[in-house]
C-alpha atoms as a PDB file:
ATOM      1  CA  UNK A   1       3.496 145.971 113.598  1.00  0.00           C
ATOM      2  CA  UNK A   2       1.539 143.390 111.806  1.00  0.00           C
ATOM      3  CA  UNK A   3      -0.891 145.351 111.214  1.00  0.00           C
ATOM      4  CA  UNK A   4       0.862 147.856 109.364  1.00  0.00           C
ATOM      5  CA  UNK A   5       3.081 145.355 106.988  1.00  0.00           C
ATOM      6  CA  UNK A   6      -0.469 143.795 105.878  1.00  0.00           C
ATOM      7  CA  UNK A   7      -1.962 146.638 104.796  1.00  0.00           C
ATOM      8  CA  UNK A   8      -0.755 149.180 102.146  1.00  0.00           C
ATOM      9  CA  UNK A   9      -2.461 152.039 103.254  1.00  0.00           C
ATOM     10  CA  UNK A  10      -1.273 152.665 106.756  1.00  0.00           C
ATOM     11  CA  UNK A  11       2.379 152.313 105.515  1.00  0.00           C
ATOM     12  CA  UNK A  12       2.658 156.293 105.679  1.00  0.00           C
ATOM     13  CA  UNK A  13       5.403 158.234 107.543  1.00  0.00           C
ATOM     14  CA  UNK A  14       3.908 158.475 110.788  1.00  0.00           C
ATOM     15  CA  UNK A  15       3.330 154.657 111.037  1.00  0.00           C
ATOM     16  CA  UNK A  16       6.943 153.694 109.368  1.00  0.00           C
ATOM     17  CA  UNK A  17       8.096 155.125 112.171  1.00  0.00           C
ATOM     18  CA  UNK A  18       6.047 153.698 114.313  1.00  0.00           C
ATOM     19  CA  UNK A  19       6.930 150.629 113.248  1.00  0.00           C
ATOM     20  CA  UNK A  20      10.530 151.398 114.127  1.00  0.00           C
ATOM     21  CA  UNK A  21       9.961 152.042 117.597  1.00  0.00           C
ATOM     22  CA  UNK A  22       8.176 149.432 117.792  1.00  0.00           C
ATOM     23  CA  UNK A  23      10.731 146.407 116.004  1.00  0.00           C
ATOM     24  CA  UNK A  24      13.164 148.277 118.754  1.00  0.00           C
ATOM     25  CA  UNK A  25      10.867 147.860 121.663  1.00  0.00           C
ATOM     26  CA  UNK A  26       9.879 144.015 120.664  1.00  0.00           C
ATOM     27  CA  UNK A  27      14.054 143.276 120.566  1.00  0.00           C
ATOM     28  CA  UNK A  28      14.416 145.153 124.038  1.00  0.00           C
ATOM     29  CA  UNK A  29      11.651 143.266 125.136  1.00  0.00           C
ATOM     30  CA  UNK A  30      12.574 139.971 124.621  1.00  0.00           C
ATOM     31  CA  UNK A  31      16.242 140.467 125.566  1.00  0.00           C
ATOM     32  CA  UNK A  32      15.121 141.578 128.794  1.00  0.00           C
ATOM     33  CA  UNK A  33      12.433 138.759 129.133  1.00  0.00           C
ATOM     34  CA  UNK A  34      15.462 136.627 128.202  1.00  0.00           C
ATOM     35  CA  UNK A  35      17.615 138.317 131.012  1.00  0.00           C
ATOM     36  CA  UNK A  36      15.108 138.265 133.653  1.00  0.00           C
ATOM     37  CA  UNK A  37      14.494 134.160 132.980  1.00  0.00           C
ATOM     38  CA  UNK A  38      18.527 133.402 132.986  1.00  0.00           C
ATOM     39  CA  UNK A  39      18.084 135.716 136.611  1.00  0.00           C
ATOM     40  CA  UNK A  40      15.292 133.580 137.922  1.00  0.00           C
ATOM     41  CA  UNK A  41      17.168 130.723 136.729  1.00  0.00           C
ATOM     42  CA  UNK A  42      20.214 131.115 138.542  1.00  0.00           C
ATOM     43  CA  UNK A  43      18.863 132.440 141.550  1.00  0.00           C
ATOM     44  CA  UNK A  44      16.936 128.894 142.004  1.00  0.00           C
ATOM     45  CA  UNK A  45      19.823 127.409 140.873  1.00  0.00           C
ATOM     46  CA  UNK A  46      22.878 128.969 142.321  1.00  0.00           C
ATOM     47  CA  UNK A  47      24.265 126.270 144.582  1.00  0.00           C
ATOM     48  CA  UNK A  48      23.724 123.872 141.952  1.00  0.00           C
ATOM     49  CA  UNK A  49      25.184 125.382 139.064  1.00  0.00           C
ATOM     50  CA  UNK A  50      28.704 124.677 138.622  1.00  0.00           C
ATOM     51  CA  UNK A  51      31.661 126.807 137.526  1.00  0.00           C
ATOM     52  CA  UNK A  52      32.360 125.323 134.433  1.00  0.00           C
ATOM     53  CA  UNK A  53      28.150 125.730 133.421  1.00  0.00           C
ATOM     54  CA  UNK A  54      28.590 129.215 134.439  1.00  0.00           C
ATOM     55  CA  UNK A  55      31.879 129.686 132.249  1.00  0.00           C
ATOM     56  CA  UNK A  56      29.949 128.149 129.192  1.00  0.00           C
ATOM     57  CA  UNK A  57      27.048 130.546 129.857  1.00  0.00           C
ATOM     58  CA  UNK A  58      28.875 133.782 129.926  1.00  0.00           C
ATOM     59  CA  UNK A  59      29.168 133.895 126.117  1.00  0.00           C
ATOM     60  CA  UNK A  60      25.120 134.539 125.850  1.00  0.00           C
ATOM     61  CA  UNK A  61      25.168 136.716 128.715  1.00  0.00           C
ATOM     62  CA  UNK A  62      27.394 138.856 127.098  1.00  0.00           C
ATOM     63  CA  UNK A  63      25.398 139.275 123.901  1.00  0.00           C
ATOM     64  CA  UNK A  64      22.276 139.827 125.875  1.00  0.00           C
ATOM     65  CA  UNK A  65      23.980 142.487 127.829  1.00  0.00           C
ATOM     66  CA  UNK A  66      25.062 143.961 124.023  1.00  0.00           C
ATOM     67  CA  UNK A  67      21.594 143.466 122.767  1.00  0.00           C
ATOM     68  CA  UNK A  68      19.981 145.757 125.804  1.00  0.00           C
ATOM     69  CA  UNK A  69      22.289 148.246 124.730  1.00  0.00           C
ATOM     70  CA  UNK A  70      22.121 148.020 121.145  1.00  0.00           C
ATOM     71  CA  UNK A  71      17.978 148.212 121.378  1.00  0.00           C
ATOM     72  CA  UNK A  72      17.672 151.148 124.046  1.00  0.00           C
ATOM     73  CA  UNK A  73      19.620 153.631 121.898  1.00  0.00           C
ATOM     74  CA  UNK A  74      17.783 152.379 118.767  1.00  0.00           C
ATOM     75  CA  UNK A  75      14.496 152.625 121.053  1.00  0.00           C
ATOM     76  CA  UNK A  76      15.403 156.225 121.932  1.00  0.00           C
ATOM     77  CA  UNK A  77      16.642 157.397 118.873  1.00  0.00           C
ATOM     78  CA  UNK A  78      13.176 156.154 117.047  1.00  0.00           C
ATOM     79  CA  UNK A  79      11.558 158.937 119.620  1.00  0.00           C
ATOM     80  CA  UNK A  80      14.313 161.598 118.535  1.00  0.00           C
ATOM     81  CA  UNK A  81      13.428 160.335 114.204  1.00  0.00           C
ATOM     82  CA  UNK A  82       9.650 160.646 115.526  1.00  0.00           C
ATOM     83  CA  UNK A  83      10.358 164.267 116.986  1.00  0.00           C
ATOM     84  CA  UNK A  84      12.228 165.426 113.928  1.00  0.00           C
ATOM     85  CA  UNK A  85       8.997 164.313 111.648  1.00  0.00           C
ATOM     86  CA  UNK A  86       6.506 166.592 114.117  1.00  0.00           C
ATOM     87  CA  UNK A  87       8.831 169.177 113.472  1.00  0.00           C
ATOM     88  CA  UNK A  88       9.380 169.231 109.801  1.00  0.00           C
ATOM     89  CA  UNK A  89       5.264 168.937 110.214  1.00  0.00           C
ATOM     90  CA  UNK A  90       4.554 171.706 112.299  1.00  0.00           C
ATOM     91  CA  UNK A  91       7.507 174.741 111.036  1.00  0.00           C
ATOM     92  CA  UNK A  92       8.633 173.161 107.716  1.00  0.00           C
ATOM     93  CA  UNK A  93       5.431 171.835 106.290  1.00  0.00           C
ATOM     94  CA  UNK A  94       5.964 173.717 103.692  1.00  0.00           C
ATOM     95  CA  UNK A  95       9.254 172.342 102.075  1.00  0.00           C
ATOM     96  CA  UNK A  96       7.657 169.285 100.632  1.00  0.00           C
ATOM     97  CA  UNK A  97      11.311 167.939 100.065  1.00  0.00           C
ATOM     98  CA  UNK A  98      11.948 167.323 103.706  1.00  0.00           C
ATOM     99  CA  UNK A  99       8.371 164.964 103.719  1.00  0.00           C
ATOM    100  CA  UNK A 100       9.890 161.762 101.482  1.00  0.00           C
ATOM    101  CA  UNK A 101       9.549 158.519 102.889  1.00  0.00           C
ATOM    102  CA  UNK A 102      13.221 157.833 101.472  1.00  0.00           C
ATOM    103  CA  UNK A 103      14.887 160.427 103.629  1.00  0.00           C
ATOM    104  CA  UNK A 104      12.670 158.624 106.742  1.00  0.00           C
ATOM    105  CA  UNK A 105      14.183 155.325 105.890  1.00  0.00           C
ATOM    106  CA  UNK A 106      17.451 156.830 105.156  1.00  0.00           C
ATOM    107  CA  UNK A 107      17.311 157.970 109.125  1.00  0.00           C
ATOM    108  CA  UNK A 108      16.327 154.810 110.313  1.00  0.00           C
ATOM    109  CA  UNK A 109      18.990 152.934 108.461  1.00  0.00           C
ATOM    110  CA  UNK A 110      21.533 155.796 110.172  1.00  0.00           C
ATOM    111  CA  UNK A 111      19.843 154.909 113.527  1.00  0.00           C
ATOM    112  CA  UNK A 112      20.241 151.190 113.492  1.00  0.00           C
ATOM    113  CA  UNK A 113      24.053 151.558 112.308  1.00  0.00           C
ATOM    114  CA  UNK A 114      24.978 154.063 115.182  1.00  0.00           C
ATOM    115  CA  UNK A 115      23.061 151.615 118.048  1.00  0.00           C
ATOM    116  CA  UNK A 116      25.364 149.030 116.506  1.00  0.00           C
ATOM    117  CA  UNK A 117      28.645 151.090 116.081  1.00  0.00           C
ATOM    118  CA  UNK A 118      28.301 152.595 118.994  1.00  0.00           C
ATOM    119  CA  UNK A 119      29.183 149.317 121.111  1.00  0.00           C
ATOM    120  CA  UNK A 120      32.374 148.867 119.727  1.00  0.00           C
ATOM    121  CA  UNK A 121      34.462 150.847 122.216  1.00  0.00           C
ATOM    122  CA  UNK A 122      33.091 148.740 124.918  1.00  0.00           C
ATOM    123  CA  UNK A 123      33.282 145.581 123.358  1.00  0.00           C
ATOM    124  CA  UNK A 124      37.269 146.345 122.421  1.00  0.00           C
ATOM    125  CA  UNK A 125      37.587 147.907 125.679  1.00  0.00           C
ATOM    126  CA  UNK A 126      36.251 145.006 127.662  1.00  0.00           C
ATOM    127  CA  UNK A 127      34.246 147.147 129.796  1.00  0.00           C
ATOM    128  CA  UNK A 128      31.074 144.724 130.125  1.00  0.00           C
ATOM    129  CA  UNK A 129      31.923 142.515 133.102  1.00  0.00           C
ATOM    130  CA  UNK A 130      30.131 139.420 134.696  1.00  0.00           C
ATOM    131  CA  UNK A 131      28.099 140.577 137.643  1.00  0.00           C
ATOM    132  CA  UNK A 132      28.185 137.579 139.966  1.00  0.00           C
ATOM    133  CA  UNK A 133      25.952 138.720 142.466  1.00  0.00           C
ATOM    134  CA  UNK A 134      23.376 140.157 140.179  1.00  0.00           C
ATOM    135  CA  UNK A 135      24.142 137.203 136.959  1.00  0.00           C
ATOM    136  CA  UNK A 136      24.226 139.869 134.781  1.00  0.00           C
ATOM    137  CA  UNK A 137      26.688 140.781 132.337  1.00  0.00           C
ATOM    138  CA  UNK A 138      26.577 144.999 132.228  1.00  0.00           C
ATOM    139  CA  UNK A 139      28.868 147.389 132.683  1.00  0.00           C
ATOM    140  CA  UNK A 140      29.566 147.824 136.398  1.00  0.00           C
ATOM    141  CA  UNK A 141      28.425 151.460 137.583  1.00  0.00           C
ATOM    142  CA  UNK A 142      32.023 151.911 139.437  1.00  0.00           C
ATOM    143  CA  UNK A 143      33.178 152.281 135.610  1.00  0.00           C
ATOM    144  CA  UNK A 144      32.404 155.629 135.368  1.00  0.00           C
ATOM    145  CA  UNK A 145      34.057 156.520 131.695  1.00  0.00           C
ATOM    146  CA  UNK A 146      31.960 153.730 129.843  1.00  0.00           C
ATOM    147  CA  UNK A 147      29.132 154.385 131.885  1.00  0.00           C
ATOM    148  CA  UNK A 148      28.871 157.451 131.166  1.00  0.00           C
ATOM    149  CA  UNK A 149      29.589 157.184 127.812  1.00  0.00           C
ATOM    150  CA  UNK A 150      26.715 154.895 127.275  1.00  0.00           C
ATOM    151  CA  UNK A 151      24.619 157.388 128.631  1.00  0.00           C
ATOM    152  CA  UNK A 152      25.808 160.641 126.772  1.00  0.00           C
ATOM    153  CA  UNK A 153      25.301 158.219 123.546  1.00  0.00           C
ATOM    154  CA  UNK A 154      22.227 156.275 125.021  1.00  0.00           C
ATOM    155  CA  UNK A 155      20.409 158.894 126.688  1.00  0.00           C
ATOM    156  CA  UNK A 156      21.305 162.585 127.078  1.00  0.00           C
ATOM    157  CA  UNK A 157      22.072 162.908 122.838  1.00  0.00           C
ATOM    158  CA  UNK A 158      18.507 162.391 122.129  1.00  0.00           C
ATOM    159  CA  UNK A 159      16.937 163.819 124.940  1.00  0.00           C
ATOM    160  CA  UNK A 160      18.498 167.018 124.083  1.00  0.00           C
ATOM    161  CA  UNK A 161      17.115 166.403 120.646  1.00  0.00           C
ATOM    162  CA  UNK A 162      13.968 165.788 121.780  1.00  0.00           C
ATOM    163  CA  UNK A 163      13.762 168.944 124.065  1.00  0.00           C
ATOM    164  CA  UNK A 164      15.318 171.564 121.724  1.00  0.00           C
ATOM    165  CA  UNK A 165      12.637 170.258 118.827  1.00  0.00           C
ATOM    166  CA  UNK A 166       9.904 170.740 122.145  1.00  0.00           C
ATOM    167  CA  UNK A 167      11.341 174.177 122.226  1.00  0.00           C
ATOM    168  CA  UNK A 168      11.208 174.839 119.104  1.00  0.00           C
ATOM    169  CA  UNK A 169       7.156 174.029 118.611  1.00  0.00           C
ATOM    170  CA  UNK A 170       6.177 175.661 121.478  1.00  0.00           C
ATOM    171  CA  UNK A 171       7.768 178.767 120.851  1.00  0.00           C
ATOM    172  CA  UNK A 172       6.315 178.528 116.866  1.00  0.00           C
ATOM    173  CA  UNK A 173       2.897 177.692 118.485  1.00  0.00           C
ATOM    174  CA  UNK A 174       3.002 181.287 120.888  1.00  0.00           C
ATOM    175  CA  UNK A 175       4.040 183.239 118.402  1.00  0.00           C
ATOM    176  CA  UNK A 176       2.011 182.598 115.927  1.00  0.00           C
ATOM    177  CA  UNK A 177      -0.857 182.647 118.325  1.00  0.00           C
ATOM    178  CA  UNK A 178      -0.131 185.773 118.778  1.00  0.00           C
ATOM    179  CA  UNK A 179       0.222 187.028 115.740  1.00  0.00           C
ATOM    180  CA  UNK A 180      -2.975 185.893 114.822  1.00  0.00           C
ATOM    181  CA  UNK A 181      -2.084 183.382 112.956  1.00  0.00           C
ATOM    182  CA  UNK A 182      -4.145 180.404 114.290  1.00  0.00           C
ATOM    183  CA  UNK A 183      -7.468 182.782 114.078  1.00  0.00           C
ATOM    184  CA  UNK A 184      -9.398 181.322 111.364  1.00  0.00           C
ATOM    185  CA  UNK A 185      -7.637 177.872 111.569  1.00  0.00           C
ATOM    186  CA  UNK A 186      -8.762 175.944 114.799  1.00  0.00           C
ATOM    187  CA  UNK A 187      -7.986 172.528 113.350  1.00  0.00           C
ATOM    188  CA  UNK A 188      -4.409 173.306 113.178  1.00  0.00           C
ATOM    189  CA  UNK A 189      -4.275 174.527 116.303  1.00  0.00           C
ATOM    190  CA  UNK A 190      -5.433 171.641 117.928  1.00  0.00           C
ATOM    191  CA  UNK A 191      -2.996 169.626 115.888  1.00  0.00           C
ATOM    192  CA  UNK A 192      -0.025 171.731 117.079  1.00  0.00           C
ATOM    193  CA  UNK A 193      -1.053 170.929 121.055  1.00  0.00           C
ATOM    194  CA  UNK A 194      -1.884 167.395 120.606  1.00  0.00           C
ATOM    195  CA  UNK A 195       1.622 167.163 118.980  1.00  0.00           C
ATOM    196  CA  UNK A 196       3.316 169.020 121.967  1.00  0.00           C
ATOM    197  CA  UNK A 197       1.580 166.894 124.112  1.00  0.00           C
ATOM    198  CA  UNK A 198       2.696 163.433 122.499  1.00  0.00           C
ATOM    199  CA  UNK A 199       6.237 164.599 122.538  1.00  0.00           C
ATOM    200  CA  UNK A 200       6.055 165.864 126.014  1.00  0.00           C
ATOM    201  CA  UNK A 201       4.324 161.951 126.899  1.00  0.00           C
ATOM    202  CA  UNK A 202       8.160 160.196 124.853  1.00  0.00           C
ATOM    203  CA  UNK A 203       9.838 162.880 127.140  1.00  0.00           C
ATOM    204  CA  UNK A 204       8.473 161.323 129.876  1.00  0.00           C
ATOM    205  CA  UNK A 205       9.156 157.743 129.047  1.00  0.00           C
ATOM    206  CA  UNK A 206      12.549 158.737 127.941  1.00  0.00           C
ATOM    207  CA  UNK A 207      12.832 159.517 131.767  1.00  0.00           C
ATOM    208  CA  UNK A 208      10.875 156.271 133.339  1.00  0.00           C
ATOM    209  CA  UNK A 209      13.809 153.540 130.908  1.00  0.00           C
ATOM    210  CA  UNK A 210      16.773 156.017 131.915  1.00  0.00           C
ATOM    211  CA  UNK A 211      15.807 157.590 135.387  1.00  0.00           C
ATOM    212  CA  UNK A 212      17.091 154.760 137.965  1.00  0.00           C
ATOM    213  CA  UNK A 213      21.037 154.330 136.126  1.00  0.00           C
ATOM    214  CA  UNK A 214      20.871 158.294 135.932  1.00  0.00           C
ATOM    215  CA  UNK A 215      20.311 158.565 139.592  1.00  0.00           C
ATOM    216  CA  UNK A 216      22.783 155.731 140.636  1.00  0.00           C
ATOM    217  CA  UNK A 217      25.472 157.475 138.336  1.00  0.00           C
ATOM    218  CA  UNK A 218      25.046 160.620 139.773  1.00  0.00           C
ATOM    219  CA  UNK A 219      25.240 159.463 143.291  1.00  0.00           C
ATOM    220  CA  UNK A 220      28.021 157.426 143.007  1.00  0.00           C
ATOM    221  CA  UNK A 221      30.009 160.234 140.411  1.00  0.00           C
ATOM    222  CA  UNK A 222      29.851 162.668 143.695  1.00  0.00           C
ATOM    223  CA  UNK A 223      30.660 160.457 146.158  1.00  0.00           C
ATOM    224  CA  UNK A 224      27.124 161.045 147.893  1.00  0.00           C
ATOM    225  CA  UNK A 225      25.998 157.459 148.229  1.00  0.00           C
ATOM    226  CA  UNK A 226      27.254 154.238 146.237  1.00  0.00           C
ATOM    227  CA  UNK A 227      24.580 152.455 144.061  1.00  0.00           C
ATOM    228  CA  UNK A 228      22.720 149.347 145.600  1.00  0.00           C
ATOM    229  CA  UNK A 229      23.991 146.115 145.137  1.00  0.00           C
ATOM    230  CA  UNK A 230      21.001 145.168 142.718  1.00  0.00           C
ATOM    231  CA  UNK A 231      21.112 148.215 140.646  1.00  0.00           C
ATOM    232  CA  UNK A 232      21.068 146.550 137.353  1.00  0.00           C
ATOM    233  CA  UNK A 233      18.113 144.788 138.361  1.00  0.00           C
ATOM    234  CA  UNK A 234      16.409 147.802 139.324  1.00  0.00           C
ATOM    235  CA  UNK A 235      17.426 149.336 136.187  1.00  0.00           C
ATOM    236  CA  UNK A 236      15.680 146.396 133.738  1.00  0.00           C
ATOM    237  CA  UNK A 237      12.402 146.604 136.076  1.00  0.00           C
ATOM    238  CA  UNK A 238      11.907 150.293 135.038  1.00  0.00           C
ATOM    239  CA  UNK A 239      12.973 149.324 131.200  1.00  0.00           C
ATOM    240  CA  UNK A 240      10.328 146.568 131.383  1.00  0.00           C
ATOM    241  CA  UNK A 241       7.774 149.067 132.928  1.00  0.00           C
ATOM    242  CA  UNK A 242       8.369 151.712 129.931  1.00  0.00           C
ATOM    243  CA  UNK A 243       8.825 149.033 127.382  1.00  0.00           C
ATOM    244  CA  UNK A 244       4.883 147.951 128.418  1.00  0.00           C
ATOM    245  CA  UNK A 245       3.628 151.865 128.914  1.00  0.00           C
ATOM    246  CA  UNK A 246       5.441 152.267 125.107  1.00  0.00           C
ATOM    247  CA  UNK A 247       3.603 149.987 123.396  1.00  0.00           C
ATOM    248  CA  UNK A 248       0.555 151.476 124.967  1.00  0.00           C
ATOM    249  CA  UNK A 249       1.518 154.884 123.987  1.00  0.00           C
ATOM    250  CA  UNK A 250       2.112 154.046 120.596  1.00  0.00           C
ATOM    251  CA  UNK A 251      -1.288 152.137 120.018  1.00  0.00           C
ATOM    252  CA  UNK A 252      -2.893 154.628 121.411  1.00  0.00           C
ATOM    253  CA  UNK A 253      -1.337 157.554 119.376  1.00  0.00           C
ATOM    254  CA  UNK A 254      -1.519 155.453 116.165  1.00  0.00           C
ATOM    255  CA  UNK A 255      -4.955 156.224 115.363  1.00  0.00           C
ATOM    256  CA  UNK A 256      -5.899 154.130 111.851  1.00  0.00           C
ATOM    257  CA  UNK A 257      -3.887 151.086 113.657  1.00  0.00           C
ATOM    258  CA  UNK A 258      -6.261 151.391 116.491  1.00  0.00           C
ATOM    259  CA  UNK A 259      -8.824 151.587 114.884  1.00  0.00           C
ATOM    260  CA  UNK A 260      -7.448 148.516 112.772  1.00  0.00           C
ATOM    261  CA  UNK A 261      -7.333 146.208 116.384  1.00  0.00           C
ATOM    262  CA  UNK A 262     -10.655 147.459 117.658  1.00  0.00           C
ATOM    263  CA  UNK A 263     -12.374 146.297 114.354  1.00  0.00           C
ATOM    264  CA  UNK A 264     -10.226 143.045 114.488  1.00  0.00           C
ATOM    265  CA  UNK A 265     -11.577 142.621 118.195  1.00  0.00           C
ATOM    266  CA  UNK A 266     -14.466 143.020 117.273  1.00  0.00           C
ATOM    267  CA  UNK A 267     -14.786 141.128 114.438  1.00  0.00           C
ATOM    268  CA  UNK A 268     -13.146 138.474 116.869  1.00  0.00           C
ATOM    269  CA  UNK A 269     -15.982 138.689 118.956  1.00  0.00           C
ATOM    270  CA  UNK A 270     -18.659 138.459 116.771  1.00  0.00           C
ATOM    271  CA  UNK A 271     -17.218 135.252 115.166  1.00  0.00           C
ATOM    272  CA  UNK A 272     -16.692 133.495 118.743  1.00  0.00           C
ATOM    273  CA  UNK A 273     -20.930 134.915 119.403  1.00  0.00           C
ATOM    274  CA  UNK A 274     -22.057 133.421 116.140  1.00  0.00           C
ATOM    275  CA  UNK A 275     -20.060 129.925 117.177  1.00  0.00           C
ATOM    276  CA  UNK A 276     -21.505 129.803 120.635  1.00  0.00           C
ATOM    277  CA  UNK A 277     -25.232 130.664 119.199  1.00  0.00           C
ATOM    278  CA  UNK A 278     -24.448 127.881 116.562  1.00  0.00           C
ATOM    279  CA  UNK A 279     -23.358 125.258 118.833  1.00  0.00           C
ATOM    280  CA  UNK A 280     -26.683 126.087 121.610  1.00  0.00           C
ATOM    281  CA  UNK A 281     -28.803 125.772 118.410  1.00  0.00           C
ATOM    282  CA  UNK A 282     -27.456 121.651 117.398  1.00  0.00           C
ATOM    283  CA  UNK A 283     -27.831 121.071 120.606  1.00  0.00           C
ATOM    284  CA  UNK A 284     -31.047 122.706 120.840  1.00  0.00           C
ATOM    285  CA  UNK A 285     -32.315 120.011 117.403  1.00  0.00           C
ATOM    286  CA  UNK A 286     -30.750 117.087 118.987  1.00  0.00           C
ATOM    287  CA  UNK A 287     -32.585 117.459 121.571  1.00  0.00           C
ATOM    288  CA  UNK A 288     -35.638 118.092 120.037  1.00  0.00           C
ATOM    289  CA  UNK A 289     -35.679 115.279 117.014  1.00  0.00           C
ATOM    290  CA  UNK A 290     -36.883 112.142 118.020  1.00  0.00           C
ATOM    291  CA  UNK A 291     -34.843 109.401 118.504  1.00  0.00           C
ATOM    292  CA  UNK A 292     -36.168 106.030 116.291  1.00  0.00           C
ATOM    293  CA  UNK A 293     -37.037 102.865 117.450  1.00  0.00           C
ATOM    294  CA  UNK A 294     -34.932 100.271 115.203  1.00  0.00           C
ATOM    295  CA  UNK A 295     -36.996  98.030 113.541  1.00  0.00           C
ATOM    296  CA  UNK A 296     -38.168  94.592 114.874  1.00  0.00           C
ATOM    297  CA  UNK A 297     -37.994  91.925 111.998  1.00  0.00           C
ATOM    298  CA  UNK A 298     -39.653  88.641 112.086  1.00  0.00           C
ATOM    299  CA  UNK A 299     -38.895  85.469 109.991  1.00  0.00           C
ATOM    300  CA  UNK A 300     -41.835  84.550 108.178  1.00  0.00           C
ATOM    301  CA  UNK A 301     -42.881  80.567 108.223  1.00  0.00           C
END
């Protein structure tokens, strides 16, 4: 993220949107980090705490429960913004209109206002609850209206984004394969699967942070089997694991920035080699200069 505010050249399209996955993973991140440590905390702490300690500390569980919320729809609606530019690169490539940073930023501005706005029925409805037996403040998954409205905002909106822009690519791919289109231009070709395949790898961690919830839902919509009693918990272990396989993703996509932190590890290393080597050569002179005798004086009579 650092990396690309510094420098002036990797702030194209690709990495400004990079960058706003990545501001949205750092906040989910460290609101879950912050969750899991209140967790740990009161399950050492449990008999000691006291009601009115627990009262006082309801208000910050609340906003962290808000906060998860808030950043996993801005987290997943970066991927569906970072679909939308493949596509407009792959079919409409040739409208140079639709490939201004402006309308980019305009879309991120829209994304970070919904993931805000999009809280305020539960907040007015009061449907986030204190979970005693988990110390989490979420909404519980016996609410079935705000859960799954969190969801169809959260979760299935953009995934059906994401999928119908899949759709589209791959079908633009085939058919212009077969028309002949990709003949005497192998390049783009290659482009065209390596995008497919980076939207097909989002698809996939759009599944791993939403999978678990999805599955309790389901089961406990039909009656089949009611969700375990640490669900919520089960829920933020899977959002931790794609939050870390993310960040990985998106390094490892991000070609000039990894390029960028393999130099800067390098250059790292070099520096650390040349201190060592430094510090093994003074120690090297001490110990070969001489040490002096001090002079002996003598009083003259």
């Amino acid at each position: 993220m650092f990396i690309i505010l510094y420098n002036r050249s990797l702030r194209t399209i690709a990495n400004i949107l990079t960058l706003n996955s990545t501001v949205a993973i750092l906040i989910l991140s460290s609101d879950t980090l912050a969750i899991g440590i209140y967790v740990l905390y009161r399950d050492i702490k449990r008999r000691e705490l006291q009601m009115e300690i627990e009262m006082k500390s309801l208000f910050l569980c609340h906003v962290r429960g808000y906060i998860a919320h808030m950043s996993f729809g801005a987290l997943v609606y970066s991927y569906a913004i970072q679909a939308c530019y493949r596509l407009v690169g792959t079919i409409f490539y040739h409208r140079v209109s639709y490939n201004h940073l402006r309308i980019y930023v305009y879309a991120i501005c829209i994304q970070w206002s919904f993931s805000i706005l999009q809280l305020l029925p539960i907040i007015l409805g009061n449907n986030q609850i204190y979970i005693k037996h988990e110390y989490l403040c979420q909404i519980a998954i016996e609410n079935s209206k705000a859960v799954g409205y969190i969801c169809f905002t959260n979760y299935i909106i953009p995934l059906t984004i994401i999928m119908i822009i899949y759709y589209k690519i791959t079908r633009s791919v085939r058919k212009k394969e077969n028309n002949g289109a990709y003949k005497y231009n192998i390049h783009r070709v290659r482009r065209q699967v390596v995008l497919i395949q980076r939207i097909v790898i989002l698809i996939l961690v759009l599944l791993v942070l939403g999978g678990p919830y999805s599955i309790f839902i389901i089961l406990e919509a039909l009656s089949i089997k009611r969700a375990p009693s640490y669900s919520h918990r089960i829920g933020f272990m899977f959002i931790s694991i794609a939050c870390a396989s993310s960040v990985i993703t998106i390094i490892y996509f991000t070609r000039s920035v990894r390029k960028m932190i393999i130099e800067f590890l390098s250059i790292k290393k070099k520096s650390l080699q040349r201190n060592e080597l430094q510090q093994l050569n003074s120690i090297q002179n001490m110990k070969l200069t001489p040490k002096r005798m001090p002079m002996s004086t003598t009083d003259d009579t």
